[in-house]
Protein backbone atom coordinates (compact mmCIF):
# COMPACT_ATOMS: atom_id res chain seq x y z
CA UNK A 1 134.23 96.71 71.05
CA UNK A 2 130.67 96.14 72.84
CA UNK A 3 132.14 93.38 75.05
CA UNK A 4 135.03 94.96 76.18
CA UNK A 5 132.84 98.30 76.98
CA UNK A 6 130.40 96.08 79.11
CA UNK A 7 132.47 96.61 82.21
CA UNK A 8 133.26 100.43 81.76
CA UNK A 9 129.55 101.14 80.91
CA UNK A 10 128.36 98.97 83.76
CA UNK A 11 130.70 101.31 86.17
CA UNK A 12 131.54 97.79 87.64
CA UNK A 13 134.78 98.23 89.86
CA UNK A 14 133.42 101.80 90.66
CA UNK A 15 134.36 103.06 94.19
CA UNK A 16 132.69 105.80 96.40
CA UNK A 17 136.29 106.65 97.85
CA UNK A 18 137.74 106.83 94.99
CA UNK A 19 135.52 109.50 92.76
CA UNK A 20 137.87 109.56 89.56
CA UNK A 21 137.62 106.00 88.75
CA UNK A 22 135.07 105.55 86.08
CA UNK A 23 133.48 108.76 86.09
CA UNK A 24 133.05 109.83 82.88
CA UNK A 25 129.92 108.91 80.83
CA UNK A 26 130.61 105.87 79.01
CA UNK A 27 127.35 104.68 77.69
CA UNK A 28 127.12 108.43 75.93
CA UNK A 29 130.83 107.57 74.71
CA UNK A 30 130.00 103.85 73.18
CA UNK A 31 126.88 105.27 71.18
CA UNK A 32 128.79 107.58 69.55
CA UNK A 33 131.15 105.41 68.43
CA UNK A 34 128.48 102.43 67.47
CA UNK A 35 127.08 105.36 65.31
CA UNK A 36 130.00 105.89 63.62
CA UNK A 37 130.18 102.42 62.46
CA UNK A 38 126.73 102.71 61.54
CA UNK A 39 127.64 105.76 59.30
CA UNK A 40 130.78 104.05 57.95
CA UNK A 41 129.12 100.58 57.00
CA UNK A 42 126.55 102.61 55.58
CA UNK A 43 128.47 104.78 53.26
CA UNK A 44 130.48 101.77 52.47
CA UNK A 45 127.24 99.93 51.25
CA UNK A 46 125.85 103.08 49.36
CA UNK A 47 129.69 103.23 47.42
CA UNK A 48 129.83 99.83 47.04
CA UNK A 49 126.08 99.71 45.32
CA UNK A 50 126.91 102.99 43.14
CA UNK A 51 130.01 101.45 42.09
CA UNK A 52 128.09 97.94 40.93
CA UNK A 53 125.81 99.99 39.61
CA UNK A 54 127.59 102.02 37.13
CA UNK A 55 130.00 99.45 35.78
């Protein structure tokens, strides 16, 4: 997801004349959803270890 955010976060292909192209905040956008995985891998390894744990 990272590599096909580079260009959006970059604003590269942004134009002055045309103000609606790439204007809204995209870097804000892509660390919300990298800390979502974050929070999902990490509940996924705190199941998976309670799980091991109690059988």
């Amino acid at each position: 997801m990272t590599l096909l955010a580079i260009p959006a976060i970059g604003r590269f292909g942004a134009r002055e004349d045309v103000p609606s192209l790439l204007n809204r905040p995209y870097g804000v956008l892509w660390l919300g959803f990298a800390a979502l995985v974050v929070g999902v891998v990490v509940a996924a390894a705190l199941l998976r270890r309670r799980r091991a744990g109690s059988s």
